[in-house]
C-alpha atoms as a PDB file:
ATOM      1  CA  UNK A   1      30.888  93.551 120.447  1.00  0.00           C
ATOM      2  CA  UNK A   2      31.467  92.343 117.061  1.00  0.00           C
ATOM      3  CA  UNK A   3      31.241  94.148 114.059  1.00  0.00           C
ATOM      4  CA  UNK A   4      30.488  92.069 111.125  1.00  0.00           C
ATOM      5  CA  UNK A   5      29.781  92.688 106.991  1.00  0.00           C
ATOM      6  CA  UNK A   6      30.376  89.859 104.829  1.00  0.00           C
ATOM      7  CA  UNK A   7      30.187  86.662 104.965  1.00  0.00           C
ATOM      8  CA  UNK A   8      33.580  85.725 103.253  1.00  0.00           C
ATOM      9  CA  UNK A   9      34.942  86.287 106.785  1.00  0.00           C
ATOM     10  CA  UNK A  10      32.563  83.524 107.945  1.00  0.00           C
ATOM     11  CA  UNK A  11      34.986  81.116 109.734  1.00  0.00           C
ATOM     12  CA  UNK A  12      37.173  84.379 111.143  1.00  0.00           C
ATOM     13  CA  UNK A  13      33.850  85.487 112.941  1.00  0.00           C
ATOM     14  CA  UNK A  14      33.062  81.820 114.476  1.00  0.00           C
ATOM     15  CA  UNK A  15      36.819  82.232 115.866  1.00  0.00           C
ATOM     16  CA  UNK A  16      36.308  85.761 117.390  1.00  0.00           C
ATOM     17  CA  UNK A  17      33.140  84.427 118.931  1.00  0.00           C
ATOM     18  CA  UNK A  18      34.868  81.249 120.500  1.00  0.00           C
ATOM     19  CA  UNK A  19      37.631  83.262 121.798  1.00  0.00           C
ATOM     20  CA  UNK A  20      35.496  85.851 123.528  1.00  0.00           C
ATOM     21  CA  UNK A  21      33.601  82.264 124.828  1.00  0.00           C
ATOM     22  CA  UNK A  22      37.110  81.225 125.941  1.00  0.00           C
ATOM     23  CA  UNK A  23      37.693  84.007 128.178  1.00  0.00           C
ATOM     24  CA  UNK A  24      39.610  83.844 132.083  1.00  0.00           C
ATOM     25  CA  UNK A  25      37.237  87.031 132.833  1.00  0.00           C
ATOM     26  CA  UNK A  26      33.746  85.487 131.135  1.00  0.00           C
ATOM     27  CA  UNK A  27      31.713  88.378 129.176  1.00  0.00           C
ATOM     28  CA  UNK A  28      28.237  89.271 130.459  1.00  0.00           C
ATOM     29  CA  UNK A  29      27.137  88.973 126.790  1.00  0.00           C
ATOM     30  CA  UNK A  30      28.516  88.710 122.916  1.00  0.00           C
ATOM     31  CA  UNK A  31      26.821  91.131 120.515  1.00  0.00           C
ATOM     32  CA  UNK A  32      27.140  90.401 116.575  1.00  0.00           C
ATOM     33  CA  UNK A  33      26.381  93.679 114.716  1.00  0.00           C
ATOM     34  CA  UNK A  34      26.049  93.226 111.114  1.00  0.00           C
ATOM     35  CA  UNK A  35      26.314  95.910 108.512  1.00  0.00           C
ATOM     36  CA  UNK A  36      22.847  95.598 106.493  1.00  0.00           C
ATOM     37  CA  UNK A  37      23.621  91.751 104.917  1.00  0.00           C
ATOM     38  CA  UNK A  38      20.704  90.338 105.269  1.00  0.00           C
ATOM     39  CA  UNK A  39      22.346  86.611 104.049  1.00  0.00           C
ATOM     40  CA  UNK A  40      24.972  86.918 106.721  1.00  0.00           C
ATOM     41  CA  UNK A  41      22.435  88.176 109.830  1.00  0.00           C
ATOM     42  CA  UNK A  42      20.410  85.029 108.976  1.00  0.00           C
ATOM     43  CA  UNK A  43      22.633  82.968 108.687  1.00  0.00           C
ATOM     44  CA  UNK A  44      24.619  84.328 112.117  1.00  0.00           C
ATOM     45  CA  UNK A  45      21.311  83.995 113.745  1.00  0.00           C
ATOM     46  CA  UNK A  46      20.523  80.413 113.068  1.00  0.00           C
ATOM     47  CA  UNK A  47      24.137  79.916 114.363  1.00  0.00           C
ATOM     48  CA  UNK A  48      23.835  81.021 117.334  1.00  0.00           C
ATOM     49  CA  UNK A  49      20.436  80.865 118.190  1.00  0.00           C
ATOM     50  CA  UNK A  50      20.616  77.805 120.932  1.00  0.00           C
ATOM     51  CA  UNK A  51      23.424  80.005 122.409  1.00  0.00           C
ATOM     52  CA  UNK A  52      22.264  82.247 125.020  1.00  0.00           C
ATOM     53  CA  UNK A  53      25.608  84.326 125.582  1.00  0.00           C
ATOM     54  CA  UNK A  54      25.176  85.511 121.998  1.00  0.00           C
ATOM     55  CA  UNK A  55      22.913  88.062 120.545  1.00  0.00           C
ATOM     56  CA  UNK A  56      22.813  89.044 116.596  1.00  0.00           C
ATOM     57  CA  UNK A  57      21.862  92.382 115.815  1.00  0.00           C
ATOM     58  CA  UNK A  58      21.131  94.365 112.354  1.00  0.00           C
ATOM     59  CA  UNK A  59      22.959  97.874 112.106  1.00  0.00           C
ATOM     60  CA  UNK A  60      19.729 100.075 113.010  1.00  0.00           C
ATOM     61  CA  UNK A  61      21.423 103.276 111.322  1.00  0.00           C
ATOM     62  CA  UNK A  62      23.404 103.640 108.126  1.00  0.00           C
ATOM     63  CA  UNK A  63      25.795 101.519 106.392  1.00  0.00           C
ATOM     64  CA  UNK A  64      29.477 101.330 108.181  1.00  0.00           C
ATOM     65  CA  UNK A  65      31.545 100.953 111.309  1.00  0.00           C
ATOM     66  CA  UNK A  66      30.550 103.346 113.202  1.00  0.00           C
ATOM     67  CA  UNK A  67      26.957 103.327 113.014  1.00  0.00           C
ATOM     68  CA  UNK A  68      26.904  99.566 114.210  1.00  0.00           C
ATOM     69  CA  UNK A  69      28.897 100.362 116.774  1.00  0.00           C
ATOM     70  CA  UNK A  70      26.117 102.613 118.293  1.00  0.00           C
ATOM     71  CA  UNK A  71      23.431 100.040 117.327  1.00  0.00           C
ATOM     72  CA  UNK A  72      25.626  97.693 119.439  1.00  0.00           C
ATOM     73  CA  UNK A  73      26.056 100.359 122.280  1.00  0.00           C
ATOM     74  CA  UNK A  74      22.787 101.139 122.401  1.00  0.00           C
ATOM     75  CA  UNK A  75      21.493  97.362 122.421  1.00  0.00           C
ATOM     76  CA  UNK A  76      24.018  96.475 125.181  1.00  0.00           C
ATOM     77  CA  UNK A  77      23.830  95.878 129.233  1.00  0.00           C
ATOM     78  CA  UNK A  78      27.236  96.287 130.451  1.00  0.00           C
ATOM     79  CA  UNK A  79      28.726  98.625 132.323  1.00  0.00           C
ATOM     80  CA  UNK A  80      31.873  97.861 130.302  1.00  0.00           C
ATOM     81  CA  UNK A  81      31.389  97.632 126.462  1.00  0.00           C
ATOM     82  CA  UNK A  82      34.657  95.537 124.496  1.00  0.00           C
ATOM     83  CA  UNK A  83      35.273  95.923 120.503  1.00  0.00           C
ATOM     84  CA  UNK A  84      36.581  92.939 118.500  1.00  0.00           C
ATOM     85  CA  UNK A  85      37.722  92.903 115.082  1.00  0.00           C
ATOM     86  CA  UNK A  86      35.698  90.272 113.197  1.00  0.00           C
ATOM     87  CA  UNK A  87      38.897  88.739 112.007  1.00  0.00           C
ATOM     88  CA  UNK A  88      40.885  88.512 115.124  1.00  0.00           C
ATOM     89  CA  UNK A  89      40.486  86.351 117.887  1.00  0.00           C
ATOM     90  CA  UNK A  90      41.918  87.253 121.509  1.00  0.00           C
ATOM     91  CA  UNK A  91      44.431  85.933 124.401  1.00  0.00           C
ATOM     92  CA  UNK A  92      42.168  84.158 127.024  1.00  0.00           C
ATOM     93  CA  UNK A  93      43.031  87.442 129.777  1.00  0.00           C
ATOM     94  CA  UNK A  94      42.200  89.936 127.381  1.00  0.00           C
ATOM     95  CA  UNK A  95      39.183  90.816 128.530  1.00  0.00           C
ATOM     96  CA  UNK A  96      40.782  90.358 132.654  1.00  0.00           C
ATOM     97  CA  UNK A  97      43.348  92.615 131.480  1.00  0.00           C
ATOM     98  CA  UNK A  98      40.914  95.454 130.381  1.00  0.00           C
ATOM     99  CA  UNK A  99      38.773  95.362 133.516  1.00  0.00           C
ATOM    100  CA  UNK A 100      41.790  95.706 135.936  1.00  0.00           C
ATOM    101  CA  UNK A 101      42.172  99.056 134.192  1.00  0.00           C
ATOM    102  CA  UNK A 102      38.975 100.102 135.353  1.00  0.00           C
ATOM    103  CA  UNK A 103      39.312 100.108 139.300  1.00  0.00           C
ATOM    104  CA  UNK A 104      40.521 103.296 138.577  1.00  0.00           C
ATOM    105  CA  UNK A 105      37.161 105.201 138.360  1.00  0.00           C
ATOM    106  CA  UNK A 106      38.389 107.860 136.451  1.00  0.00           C
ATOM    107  CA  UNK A 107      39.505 105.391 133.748  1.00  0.00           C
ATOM    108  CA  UNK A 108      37.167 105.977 130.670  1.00  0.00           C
ATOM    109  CA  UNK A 109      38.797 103.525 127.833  1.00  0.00           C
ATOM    110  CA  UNK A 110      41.037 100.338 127.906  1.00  0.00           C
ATOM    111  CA  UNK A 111      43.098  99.293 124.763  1.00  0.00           C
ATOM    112  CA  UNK A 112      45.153  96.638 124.253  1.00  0.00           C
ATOM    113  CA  UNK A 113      47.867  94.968 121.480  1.00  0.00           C
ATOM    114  CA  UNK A 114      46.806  93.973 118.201  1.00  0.00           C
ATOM    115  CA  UNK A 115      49.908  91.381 117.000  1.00  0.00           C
ATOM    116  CA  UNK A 116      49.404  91.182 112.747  1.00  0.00           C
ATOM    117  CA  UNK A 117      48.674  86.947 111.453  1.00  0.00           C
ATOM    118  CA  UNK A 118      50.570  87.729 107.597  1.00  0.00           C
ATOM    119  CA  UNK A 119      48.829  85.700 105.285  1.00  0.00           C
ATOM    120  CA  UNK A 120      51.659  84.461 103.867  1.00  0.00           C
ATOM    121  CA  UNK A 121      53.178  83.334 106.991  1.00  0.00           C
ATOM    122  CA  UNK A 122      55.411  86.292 107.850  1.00  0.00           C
ATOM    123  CA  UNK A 123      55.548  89.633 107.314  1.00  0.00           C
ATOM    124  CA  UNK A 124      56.731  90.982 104.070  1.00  0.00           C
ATOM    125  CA  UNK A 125      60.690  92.291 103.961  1.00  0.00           C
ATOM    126  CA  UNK A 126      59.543  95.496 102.706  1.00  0.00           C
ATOM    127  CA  UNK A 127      56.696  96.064 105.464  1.00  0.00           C
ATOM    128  CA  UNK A 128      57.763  98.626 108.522  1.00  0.00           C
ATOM    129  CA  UNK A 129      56.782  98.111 111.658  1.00  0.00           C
ATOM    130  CA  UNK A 130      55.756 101.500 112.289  1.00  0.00           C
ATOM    131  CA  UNK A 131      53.376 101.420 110.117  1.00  0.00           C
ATOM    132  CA  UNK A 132      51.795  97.898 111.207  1.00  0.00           C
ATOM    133  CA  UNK A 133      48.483 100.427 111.543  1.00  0.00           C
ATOM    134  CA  UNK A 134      47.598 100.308 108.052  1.00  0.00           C
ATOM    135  CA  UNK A 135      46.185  96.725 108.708  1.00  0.00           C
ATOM    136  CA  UNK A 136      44.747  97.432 112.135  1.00  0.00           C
ATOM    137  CA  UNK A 137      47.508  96.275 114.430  1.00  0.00           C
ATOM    138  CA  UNK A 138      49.760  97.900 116.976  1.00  0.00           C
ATOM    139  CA  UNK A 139      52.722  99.749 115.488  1.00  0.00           C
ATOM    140  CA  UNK A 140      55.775 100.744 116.448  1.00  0.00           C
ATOM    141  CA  UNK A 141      56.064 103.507 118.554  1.00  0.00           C
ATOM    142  CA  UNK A 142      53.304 103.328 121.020  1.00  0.00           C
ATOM    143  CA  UNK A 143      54.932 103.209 124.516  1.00  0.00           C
ATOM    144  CA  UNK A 144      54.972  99.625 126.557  1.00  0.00           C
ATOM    145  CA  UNK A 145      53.354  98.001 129.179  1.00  0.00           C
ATOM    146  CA  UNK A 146      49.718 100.247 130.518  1.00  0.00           C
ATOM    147  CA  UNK A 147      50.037 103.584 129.965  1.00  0.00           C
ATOM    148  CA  UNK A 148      47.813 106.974 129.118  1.00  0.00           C
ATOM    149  CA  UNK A 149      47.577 107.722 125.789  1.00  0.00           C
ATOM    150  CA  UNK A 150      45.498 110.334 123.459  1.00  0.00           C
ATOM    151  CA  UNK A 151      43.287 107.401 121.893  1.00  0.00           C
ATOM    152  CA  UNK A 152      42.517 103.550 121.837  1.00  0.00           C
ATOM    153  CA  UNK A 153      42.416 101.951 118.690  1.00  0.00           C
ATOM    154  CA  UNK A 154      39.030 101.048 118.004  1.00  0.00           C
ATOM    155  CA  UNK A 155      39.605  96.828 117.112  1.00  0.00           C
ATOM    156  CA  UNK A 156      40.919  96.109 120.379  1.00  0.00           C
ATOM    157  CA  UNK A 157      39.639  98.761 122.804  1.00  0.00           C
ATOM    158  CA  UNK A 158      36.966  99.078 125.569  1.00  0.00           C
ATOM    159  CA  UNK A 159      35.004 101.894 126.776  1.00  0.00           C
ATOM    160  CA  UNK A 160      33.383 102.419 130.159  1.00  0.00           C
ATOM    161  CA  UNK A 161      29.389 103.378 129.065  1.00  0.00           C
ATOM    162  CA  UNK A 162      29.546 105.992 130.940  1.00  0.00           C
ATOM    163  CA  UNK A 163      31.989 107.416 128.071  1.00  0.00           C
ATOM    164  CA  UNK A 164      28.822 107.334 125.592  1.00  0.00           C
ATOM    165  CA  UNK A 165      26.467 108.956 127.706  1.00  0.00           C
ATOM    166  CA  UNK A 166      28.683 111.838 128.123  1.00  0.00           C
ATOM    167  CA  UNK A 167      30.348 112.760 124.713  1.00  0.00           C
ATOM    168  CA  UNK A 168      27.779 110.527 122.498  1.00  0.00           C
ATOM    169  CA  UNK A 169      28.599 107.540 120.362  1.00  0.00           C
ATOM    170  CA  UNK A 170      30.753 106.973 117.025  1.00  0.00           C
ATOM    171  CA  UNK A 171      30.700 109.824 114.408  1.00  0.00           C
ATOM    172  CA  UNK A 172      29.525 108.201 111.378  1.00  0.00           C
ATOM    173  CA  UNK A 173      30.903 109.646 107.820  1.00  0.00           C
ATOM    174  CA  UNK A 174      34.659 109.014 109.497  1.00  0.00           C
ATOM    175  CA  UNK A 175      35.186 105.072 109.633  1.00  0.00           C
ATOM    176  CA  UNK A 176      34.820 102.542 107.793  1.00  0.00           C
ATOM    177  CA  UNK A 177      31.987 101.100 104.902  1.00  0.00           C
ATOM    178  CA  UNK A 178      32.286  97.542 104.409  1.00  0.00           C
ATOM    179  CA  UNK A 179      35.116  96.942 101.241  1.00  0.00           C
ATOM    180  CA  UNK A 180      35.099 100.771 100.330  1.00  0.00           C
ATOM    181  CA  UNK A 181      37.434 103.305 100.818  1.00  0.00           C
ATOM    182  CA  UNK A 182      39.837 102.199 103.948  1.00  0.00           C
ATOM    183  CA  UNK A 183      39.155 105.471 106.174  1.00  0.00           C
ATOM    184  CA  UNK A 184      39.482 104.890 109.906  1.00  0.00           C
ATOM    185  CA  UNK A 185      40.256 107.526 112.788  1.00  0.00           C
ATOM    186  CA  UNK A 186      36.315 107.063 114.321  1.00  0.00           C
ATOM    187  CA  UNK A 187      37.972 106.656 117.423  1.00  0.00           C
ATOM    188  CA  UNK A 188      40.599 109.087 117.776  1.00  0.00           C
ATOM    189  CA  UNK A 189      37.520 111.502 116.703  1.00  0.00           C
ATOM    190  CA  UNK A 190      35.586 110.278 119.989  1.00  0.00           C
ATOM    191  CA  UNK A 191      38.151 109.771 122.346  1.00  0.00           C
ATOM    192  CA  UNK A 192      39.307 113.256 122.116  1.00  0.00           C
ATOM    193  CA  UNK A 193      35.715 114.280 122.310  1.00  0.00           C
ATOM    194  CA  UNK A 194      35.375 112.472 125.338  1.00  0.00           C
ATOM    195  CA  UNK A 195      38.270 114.202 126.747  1.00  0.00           C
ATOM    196  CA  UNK A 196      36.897 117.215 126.578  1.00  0.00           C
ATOM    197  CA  UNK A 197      33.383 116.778 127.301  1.00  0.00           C
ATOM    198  CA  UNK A 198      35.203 114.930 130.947  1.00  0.00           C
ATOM    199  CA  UNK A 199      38.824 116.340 131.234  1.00  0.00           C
ATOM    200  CA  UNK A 200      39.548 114.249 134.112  1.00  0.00           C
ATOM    201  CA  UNK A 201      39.173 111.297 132.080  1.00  0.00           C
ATOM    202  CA  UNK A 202      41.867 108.739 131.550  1.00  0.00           C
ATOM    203  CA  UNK A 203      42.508 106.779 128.605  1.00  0.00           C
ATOM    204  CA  UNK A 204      44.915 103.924 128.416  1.00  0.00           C
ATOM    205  CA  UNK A 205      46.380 100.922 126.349  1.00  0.00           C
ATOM    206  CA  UNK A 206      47.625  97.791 128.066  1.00  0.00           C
ATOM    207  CA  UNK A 207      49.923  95.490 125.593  1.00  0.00           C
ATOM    208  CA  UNK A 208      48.836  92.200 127.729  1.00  0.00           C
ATOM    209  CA  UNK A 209      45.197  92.852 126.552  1.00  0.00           C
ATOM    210  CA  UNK A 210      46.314  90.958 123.719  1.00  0.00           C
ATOM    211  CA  UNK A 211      44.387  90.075 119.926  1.00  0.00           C
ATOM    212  CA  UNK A 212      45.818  88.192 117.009  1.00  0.00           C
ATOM    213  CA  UNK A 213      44.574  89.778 113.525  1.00  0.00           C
ATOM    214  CA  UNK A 214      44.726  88.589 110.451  1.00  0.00           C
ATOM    215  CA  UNK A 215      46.255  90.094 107.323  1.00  0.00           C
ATOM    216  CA  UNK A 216      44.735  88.466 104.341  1.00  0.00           C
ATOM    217  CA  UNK A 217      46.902  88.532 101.226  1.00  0.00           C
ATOM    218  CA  UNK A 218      46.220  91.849  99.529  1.00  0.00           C
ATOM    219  CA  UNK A 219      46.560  93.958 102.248  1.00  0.00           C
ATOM    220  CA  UNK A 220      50.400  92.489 102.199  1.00  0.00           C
ATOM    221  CA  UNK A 221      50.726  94.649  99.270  1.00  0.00           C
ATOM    222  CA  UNK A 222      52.092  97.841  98.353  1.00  0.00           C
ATOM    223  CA  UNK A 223      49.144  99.385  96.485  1.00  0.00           C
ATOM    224  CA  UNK A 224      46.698  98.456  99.417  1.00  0.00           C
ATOM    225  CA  UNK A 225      49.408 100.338 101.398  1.00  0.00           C
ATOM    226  CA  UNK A 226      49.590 103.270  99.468  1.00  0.00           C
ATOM    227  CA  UNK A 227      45.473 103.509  99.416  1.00  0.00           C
ATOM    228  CA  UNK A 228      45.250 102.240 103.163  1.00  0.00           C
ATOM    229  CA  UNK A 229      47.866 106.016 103.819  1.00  0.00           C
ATOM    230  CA  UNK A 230      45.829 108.200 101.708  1.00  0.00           C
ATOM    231  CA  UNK A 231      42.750 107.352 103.402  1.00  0.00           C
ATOM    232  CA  UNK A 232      43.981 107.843 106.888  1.00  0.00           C
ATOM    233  CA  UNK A 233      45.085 110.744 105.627  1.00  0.00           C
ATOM    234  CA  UNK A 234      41.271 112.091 104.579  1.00  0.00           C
ATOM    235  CA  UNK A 235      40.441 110.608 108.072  1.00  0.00           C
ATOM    236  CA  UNK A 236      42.677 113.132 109.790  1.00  0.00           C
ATOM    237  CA  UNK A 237      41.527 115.826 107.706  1.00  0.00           C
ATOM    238  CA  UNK A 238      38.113 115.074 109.164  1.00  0.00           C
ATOM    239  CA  UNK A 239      39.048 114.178 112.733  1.00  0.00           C
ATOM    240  CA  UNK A 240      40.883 117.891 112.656  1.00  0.00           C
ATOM    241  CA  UNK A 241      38.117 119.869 111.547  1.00  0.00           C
ATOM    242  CA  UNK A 242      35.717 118.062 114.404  1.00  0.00           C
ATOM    243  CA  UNK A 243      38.170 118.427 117.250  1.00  0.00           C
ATOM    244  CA  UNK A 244      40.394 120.959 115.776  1.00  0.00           C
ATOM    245  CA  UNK A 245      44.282 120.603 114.120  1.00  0.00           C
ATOM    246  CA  UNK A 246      46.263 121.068 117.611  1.00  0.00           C
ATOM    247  CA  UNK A 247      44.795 117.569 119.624  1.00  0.00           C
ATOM    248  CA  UNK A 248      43.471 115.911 116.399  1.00  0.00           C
ATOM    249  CA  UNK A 249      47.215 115.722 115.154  1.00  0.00           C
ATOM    250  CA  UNK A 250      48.965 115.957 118.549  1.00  0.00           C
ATOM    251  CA  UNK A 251      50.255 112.333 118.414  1.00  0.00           C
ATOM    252  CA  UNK A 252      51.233 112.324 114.650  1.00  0.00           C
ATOM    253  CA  UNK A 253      53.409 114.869 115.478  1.00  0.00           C
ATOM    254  CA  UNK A 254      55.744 112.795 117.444  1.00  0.00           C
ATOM    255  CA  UNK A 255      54.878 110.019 115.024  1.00  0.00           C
ATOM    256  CA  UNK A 256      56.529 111.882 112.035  1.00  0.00           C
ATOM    257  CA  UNK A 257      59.254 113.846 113.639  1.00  0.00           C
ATOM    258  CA  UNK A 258      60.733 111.070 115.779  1.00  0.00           C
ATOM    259  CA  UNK A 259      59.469 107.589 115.455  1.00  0.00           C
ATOM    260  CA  UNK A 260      59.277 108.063 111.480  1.00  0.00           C
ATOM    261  CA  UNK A 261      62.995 109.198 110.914  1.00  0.00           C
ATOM    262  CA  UNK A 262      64.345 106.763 113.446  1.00  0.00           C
ATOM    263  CA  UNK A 263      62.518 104.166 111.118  1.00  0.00           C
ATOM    264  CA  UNK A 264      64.267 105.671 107.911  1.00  0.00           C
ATOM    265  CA  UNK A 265      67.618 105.267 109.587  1.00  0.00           C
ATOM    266  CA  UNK A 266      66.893 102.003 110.742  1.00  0.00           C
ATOM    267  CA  UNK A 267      65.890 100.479 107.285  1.00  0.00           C
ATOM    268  CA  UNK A 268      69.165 102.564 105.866  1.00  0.00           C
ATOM    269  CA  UNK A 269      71.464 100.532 108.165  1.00  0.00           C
ATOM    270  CA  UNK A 270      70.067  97.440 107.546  1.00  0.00           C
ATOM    271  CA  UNK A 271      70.405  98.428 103.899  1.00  0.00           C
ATOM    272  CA  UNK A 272      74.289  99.079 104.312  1.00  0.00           C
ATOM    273  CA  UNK A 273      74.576  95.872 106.150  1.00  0.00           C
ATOM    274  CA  UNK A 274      72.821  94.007 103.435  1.00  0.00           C
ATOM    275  CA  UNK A 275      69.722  92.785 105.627  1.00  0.00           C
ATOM    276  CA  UNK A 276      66.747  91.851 104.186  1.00  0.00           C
ATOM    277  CA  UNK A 277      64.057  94.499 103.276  1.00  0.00           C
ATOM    278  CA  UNK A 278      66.125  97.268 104.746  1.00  0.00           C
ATOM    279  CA  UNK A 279      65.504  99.979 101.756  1.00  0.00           C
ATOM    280  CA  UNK A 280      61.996  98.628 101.114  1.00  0.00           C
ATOM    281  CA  UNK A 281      61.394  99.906 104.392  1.00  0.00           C
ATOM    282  CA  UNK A 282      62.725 103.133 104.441  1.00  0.00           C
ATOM    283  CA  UNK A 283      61.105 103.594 101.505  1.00  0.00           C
ATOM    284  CA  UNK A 284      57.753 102.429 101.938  1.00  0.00           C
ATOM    285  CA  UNK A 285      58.009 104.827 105.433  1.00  0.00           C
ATOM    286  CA  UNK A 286      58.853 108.035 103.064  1.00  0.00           C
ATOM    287  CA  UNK A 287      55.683 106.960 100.698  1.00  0.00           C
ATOM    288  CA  UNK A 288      53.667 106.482 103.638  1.00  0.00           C
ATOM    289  CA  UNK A 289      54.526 109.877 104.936  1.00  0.00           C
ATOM    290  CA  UNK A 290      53.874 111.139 101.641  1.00  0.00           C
ATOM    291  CA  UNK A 291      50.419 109.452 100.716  1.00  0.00           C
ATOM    292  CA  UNK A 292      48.648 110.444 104.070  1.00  0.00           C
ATOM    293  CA  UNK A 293      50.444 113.889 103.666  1.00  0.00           C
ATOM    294  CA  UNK A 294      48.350 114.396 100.136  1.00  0.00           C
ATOM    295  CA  UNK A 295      45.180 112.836 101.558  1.00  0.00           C
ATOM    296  CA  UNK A 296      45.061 115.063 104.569  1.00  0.00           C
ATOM    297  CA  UNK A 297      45.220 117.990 101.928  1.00  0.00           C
ATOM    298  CA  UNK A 298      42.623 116.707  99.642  1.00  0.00           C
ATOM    299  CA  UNK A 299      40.683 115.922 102.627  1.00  0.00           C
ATOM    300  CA  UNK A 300      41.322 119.746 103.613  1.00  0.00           C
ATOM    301  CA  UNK A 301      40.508 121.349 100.347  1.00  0.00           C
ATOM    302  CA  UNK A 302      37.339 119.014 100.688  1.00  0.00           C
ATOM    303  CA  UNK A 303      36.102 119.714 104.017  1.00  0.00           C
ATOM    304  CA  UNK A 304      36.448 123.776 103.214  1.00  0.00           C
ATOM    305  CA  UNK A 305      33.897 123.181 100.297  1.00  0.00           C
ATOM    306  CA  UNK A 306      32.202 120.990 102.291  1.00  0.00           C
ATOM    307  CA  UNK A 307      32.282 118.292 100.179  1.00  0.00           C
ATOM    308  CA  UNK A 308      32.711 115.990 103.222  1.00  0.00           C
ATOM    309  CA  UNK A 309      30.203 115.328 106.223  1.00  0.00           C
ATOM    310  CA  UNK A 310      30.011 113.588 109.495  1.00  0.00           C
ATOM    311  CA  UNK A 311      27.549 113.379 112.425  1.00  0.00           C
ATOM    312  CA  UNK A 312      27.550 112.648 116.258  1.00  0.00           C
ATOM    313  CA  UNK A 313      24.611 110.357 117.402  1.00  0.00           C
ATOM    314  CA  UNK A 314      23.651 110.173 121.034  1.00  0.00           C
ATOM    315  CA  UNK A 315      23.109 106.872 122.150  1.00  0.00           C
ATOM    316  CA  UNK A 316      19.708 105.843 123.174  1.00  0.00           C
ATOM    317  CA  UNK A 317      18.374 102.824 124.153  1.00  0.00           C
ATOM    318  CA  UNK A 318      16.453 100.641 127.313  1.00  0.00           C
ATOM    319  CA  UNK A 319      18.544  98.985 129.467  1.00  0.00           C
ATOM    320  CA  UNK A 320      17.538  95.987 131.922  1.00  0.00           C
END
């Protein structure tokens, strides 16, 4: 499934279809949710309406991520449902590499590796690593090779649809709405849900289920940055009041008090040794900190006055 909204990503979506065409492990089907353009899903569908592996779909519910996610769920025959960015195309085994996770039946979601394409050829000095998740890629930190982890990350991830049935689709009000605010955390929200809804569930990430997205140009800047860190942190603030602070912040907790630090020190040396970029990125990692530290409080005050809401949808729909 691909997730579309506008159609200045035109030529980015053509490449995430042909690479999900290309793949070792072929896909039963290619779904092309868009996000209530009515230009773009005409336009999609007179692309690919000789093709017969592709389907184009209008987002059923309201605007944003999440909800045509669940149009997409719903709409879809698999047993196995894959998420692609629409500005990333994937490694020919990605999709192989997902379904080998699933001969374990108890396996529930499959991520992968998200490697960032800088628009400007390379990434920026002052750009650290560990936060490579502000523009949807894998960051620093997460453990190699396939291992069990607390959440997938939702542009490179798969989901057994099994997982739907039991703990419902994506919670919209969470994710994101087309060029708006940059939240995000819709699938940390339903990944813990799932877990416990079905505690015997496992989820994992596999770096050789491998995507290449791209970073345009503005998101190589600090002040996309900065608003990119404040809005996870509103995200959190949500994710925590659905599944409560202990598992909704369980992983940031390492995050902060260990990979974090170790990145400080890092960009410090590199500082004293003259490198490159080395006090940009400490510094950018103490903003960071600091910017989704005062969003998760705003988002606090805000969810206490209720100024902020989010709903669960089951997912319905006929299947063959």
């Amino acid at each position: 499934m691909i997730c579309v909204y506008t159609e200045d990503r035109w030529e980015d979506i053509l490449a995430a279809v042909s690479s999900v065409h290309a793949q070792s492990c072929p896909a039963l089907e290619t779904l092309l949710v868009v996000d209530h353009n009515a230009a773009l899903l005409e336009r999609l569908a007179r692309a690919y309406e000789t093709d017969p592996e592709v389907r184009v779909l209008a987002n059923a519910g309201p605007r944003g991520l999440s909800a045509g996610r669940n149009t997409g769920i719903a709409a879809s025959h698999g047993e196995v449902i894959a998420f692609l960015d629409d500005d990333a195309v994937a490694e020919r085994d990605w999709l192989r590499r997902f379904a080998e996770g699933y001969a374990d039946p108890r396996v529930m979601a499959v991520g992968g590796r998200t490697v960032p394409v800088w628009a400007s050829g390379r990434r920026p000095a002052w750009f650290p690593e560990e936060f490579d998740w502000v523009v949807g890629c894998t960051y620093r930190g997460l453990p190699p090779g396939r291992v069990r982890v607390r959440n997938v990350l939702g542009g490179n991830a798969s989901f057994r649809r099994t997982a739907f049935e039991a703990a419902g689709g994506f919670a919209t009000g969470i994710g994101r709405d087309g060029d708006r605010r940059p939240l995000g955390c819709e699938e940390t929200e339903l990944c813990i849900r799932l877990t416990r809804v079905r505690p015997d569930a496992l989820l994992l990430i596999d770096d050789r289920a491998v995507i290449h997205h791209r970073v345009p140009g503005p998101r190589e800047r600090f002040a996309y940055f900065r608003t990119r860190t404040y809005a996870e942190g509103l995200s959190k603030a949500l994710v925590a009041r659905s599944v409560g602070a202990a598992k909704g912040l369980e992983s940031e907790r390492r995050y902060t008090t260990r990979v974090l630090p170790a990145g400080v020190a890092r960009g410090l040396r590199d500082a004293l040794l003259a490198r490159r970029g080395g006090a940009g990125r400490a510094g950018a990692i103490v903003a960071g900190v600091l910017t989704a530290a005062s969003g998760y409080l705003v988002g606090r005050v805000r969810a206490r006055r209720g100024g902020t809401t989010f709903s669960v949808v089951r997912i319905e729909g006929e299947r063959p």
